[in-house]
Protein backbone atom coordinates (compact mmCIF):
# COMPACT_ATOMS: atom_id res chain seq x y z
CA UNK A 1 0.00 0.00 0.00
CA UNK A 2 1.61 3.63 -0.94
CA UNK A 3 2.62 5.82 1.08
CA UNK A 4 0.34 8.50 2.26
CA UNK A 5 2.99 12.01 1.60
CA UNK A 6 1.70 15.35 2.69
CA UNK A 7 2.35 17.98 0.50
CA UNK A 8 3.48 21.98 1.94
CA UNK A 9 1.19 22.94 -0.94
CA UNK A 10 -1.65 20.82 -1.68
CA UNK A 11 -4.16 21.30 -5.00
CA UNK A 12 -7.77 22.05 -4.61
CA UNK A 13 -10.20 19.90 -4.07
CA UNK A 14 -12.50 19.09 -6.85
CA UNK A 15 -16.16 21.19 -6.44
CA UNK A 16 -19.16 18.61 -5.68
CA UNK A 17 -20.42 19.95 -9.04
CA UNK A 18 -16.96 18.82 -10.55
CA UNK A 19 -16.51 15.58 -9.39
CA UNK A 20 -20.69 14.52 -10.37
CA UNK A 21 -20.31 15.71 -13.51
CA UNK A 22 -16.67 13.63 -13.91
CA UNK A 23 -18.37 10.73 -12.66
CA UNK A 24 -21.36 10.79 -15.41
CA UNK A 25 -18.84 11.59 -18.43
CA UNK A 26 -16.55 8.98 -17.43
CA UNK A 27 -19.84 7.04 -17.12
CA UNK A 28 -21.27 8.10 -20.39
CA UNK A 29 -18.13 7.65 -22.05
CA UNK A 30 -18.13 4.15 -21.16
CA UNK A 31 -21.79 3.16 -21.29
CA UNK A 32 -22.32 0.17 -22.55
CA UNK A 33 -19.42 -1.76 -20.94
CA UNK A 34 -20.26 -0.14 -17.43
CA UNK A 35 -23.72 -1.00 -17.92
CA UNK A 36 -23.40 -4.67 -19.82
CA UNK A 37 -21.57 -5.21 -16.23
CA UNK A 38 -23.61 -3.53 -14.12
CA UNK A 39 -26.55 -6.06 -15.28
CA UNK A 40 -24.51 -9.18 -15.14
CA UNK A 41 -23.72 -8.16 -11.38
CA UNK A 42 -27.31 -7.89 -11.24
CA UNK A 43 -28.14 -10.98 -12.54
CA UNK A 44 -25.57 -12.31 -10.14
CA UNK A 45 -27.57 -10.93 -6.60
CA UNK A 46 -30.53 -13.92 -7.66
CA UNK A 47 -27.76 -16.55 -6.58
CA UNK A 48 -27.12 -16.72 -2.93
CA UNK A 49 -23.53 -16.19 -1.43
CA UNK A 50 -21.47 -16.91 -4.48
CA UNK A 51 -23.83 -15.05 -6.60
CA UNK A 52 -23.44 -12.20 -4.10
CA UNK A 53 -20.06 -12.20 -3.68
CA UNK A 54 -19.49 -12.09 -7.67
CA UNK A 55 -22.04 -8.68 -7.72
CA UNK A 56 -19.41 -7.49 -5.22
CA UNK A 57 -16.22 -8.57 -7.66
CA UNK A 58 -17.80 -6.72 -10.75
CA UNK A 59 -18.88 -3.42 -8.98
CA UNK A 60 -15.04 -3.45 -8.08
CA UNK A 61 -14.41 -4.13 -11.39
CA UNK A 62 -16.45 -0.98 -12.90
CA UNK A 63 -14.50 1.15 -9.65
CA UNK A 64 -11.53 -0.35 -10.99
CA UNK A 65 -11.80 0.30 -15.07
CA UNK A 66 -13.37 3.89 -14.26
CA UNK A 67 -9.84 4.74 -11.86
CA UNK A 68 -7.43 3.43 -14.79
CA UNK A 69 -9.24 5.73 -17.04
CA UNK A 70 -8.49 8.43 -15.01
CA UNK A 71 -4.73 8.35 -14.06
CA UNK A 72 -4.82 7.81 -17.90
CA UNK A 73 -3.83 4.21 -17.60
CA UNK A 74 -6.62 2.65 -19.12
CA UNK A 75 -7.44 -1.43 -18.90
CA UNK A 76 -9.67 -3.57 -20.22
CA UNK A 77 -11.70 -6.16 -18.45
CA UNK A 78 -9.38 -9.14 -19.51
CA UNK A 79 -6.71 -6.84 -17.76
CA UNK A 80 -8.57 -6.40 -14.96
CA UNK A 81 -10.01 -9.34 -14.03
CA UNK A 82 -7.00 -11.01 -13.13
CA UNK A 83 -6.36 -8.72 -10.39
CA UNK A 84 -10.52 -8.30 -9.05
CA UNK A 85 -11.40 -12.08 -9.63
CA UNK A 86 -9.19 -14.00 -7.45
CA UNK A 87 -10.12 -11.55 -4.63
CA UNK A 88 -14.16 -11.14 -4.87
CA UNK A 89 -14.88 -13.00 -1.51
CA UNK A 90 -12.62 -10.27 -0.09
CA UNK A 91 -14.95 -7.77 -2.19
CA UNK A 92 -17.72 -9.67 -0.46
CA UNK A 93 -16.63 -9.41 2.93
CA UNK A 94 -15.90 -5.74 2.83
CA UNK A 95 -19.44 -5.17 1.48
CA UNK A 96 -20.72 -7.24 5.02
CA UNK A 97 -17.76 -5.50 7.25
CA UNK A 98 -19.33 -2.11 6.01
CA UNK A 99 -22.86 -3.05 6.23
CA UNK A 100 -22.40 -3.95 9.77
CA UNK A 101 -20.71 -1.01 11.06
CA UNK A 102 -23.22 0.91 9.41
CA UNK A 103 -26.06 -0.87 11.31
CA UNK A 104 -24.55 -0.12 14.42
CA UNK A 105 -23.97 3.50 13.53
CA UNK A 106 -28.03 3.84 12.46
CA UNK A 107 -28.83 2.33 15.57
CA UNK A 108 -26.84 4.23 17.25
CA UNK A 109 -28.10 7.79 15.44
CA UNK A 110 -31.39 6.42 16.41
CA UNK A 111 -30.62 6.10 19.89
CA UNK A 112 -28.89 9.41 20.20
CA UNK A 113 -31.21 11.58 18.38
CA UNK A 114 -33.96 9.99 20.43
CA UNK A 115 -31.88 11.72 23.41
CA UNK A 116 -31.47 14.83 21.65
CA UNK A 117 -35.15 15.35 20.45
CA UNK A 118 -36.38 14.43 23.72
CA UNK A 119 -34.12 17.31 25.46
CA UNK A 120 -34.86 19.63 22.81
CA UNK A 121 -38.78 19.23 23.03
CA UNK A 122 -38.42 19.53 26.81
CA UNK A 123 -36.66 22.51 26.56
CA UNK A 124 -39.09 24.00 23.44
CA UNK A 125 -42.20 22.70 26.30
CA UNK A 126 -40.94 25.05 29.02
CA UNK A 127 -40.85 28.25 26.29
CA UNK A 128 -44.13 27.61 24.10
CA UNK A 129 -45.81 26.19 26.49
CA UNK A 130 -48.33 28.99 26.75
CA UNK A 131 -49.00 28.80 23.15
CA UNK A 132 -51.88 26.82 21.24
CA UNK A 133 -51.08 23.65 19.63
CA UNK A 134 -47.59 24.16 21.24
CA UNK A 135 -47.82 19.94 20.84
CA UNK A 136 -48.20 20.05 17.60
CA UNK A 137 -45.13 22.55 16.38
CA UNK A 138 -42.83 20.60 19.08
CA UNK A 139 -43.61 17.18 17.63
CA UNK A 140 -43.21 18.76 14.21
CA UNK A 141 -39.67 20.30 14.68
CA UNK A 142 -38.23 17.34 16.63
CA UNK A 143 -39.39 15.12 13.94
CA UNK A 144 -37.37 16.86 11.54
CA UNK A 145 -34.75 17.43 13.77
CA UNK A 146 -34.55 13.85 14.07
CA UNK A 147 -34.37 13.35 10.64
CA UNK A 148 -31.66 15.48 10.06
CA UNK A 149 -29.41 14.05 12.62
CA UNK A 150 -30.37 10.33 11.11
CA UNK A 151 -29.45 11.57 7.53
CA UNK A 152 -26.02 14.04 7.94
CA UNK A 153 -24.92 11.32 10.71
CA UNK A 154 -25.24 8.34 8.40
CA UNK A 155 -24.01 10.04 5.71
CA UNK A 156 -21.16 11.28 7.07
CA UNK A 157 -19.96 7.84 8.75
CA UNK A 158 -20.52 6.24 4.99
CA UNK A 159 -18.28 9.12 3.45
CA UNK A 160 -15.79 8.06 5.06
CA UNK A 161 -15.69 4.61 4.03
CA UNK A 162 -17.30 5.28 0.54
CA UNK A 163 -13.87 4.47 -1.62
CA UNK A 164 -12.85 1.74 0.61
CA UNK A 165 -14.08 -0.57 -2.51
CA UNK A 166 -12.07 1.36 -4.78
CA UNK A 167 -8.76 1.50 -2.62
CA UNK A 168 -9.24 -2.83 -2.47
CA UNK A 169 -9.62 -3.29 -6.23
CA UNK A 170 -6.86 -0.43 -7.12
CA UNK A 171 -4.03 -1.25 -4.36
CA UNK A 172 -2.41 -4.81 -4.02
CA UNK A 173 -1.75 -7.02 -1.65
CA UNK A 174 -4.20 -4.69 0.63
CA UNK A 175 -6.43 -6.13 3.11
CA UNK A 176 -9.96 -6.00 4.19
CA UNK A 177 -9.63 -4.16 7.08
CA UNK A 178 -6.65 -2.39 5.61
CA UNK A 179 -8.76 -0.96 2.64
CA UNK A 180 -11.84 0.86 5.12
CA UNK A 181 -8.68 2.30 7.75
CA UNK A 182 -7.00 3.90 3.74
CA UNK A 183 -10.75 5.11 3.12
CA UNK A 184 -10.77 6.52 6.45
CA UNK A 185 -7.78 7.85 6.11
CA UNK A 186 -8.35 9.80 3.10
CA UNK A 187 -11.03 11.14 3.71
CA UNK A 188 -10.51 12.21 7.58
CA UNK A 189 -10.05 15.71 6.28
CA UNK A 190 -12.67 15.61 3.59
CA UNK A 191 -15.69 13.92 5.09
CA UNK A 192 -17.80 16.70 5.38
CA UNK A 193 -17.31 17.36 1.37
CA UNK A 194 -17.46 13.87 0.08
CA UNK A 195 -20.76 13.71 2.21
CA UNK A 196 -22.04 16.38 0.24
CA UNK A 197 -20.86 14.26 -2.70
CA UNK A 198 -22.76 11.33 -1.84
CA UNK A 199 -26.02 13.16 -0.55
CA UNK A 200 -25.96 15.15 -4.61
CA UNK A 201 -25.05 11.61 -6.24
CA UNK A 202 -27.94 10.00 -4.79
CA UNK A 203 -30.60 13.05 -5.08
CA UNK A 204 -29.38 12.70 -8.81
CA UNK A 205 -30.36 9.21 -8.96
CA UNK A 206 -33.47 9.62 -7.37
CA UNK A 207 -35.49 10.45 -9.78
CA UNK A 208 -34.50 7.31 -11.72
CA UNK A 209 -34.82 4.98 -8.43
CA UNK A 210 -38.43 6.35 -7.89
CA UNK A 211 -39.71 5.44 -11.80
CA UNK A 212 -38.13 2.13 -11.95
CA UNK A 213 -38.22 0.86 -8.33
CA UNK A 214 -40.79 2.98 -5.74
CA UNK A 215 -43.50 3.01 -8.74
CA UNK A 216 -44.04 0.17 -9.83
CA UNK A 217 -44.49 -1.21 -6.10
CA UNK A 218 -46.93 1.39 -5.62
CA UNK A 219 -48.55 0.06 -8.56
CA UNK A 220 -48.89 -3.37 -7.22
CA UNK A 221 -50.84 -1.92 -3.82
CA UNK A 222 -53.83 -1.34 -5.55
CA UNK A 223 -54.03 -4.82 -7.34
CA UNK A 224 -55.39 -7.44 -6.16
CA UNK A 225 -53.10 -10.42 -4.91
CA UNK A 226 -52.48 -14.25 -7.11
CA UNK A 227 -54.06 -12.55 -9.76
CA UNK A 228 -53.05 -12.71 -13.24
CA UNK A 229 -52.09 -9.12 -13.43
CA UNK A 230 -50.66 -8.99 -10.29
CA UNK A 231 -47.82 -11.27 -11.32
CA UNK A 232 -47.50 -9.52 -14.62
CA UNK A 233 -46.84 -6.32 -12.55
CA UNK A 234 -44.49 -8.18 -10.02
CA UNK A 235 -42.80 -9.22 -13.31
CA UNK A 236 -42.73 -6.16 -15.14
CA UNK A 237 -41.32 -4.43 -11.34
CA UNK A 238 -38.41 -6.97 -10.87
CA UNK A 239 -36.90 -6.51 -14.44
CA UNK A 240 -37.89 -2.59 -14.35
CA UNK A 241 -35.73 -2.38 -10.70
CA UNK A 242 -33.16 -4.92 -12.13
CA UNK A 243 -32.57 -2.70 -15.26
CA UNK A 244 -32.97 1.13 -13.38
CA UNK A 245 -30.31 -0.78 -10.58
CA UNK A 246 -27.86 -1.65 -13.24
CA UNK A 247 -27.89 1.84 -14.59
CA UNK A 248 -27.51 3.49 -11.34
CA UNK A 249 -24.59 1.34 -10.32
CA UNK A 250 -21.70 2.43 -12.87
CA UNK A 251 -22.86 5.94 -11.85
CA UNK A 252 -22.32 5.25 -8.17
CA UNK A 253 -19.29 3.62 -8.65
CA UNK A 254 -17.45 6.09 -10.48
CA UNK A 255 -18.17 8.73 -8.64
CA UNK A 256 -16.61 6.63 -6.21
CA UNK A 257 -13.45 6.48 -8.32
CA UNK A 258 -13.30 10.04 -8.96
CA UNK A 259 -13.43 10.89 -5.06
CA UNK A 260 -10.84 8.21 -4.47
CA UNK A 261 -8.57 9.71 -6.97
CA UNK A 262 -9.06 13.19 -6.47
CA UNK A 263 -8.29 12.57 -2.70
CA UNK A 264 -5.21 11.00 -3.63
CA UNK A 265 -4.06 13.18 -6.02
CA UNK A 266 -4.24 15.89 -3.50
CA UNK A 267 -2.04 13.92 -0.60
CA UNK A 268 0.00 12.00 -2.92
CA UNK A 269 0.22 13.68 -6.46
CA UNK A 270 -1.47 11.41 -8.27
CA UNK A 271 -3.98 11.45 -10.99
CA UNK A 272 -3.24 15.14 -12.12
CA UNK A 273 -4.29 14.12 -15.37
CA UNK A 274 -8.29 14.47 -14.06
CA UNK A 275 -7.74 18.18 -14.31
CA UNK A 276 -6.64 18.56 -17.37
CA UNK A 277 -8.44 16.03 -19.41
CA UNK A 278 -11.93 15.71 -20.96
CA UNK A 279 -13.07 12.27 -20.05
């Protein structure tokens, strides 16, 4: 694993604008071989474990191709797979290691904003308490005080092992637990912006994620169950969320490759090209 090597005079950062719109032209540029893996991962999630564990090897793969093409290195998948392949239950158990700690950080949030919106009602009780429907405004304002604490603390725990993937399928002989302490690491100084990252990435995809997976289970509410056009829905809604998942993914996980290189090239010098380049 390199070196992490301060430098007296560091570049800028890349904007949040910047690095989503680097992420969809590297994705664009690449469509139909991000994508034509993105569904084969896909297809991979219906078998358990292994099946699981090769979605995990491919969406390293796409982090992988999308990071070569920006130190201006490119590979192709033959290339690559060499290096991803032999590796994917390690892919696999970073995916579960991350999932995990990220339970026990919602729970947590929960937990602690429960604490937090129960002081901060008390305290609103004892000032607007000789207002109408003060019941109302509290419960109101501690609900989406609660919300915001859930969201920006989640967020900003999963910022800061977002490229953990990408450091695991770009650094050898790098382990596990090695690859989320170099996410962590990178991003100690940056969380707050590569939250802001992830929070734009996904309100960009949102719109997609809503037509393709929310909607049609909507849809299916107001149909009667073991009917014949019930199952045609629940047909139609599995390929529809299979499909709009596949073309969210290489999105997702070059944006994850741009972070990861733009954070290194800023403690380490590399991938200098990014600025300078149309990709």
């Amino acid at each position: 694993m390199p070196a992490s090597q301060s430098s007296p005079n560091p570049i800028q950062p890349l904007s949040v604008g910047n690095v989503v719109s680097a992420g969809f032209r590297l994705y664009r540029s690449h469509l139909k071989l991000y994508f034509g893996l993105a569904l084969q991962a896909y297809l991979w999630l219906l078998v358990p474990i292994y099946g699981w564990a090769k979605y995990s090897a491919i969406s390293a793969m796409i982090s992988r191709l999308s990071f070569s093409e920006l130190i201006n290195q490119p590979e192709t998948v033959s290339m690559a797979a060499p290096k991803i392949y032999p590796r994917m239950w390690s892919f696999f158990s970073l995916g579960i290691n991350i999932g995990i700690y990220l339970i026990f950080v919602y729970f947590g949030l929960i937990i602690g904003g429960g604490v937090i919106c129960l002081f901060v009602a008390f305290v609103l009780g004892l000032i607007v308490a000789q207002f109408t429907q003060s019941v109302a405004v509290i419960s109101i304002f501690t609900g989406l005080l609660f919300a915001v604490i859930l969201i920006l603390g989640f967020t900003w725990f999963f910022s800061h092992w977002m490229v953990a993937e990408v450091a695991l399928a770009v650094e050898e002989e790098i382990s596990v637990s090695q690859s989320m302490d170099r996410s962590w690491s990178l991003t100690k100084n940056s969380a707050v912006r590569v939250q802001i990252i992830a929070i734009v990435a996904f309100a960009v995809t949102l719109p997609l994620i809503f037509i393709t997976n929310y909607f049609p289970s909507l849809v299916l509410l107001g149909i009667e169950e073991n009917t014949s056009l019930y199952w045609t829905v629940y047909f139609i809604s599995l390929l529809t969320s299979l499909v709009g998942g596949a073309l969210v993914q290489p999105f997702w996980q070059s944006i994850k490759a741009v972070v990861y290189c733009d954070l290194r090239s800023r403690r380490e010098g590399l991938g200098l090209q990014l600025r300078n380049r149309t990709i």
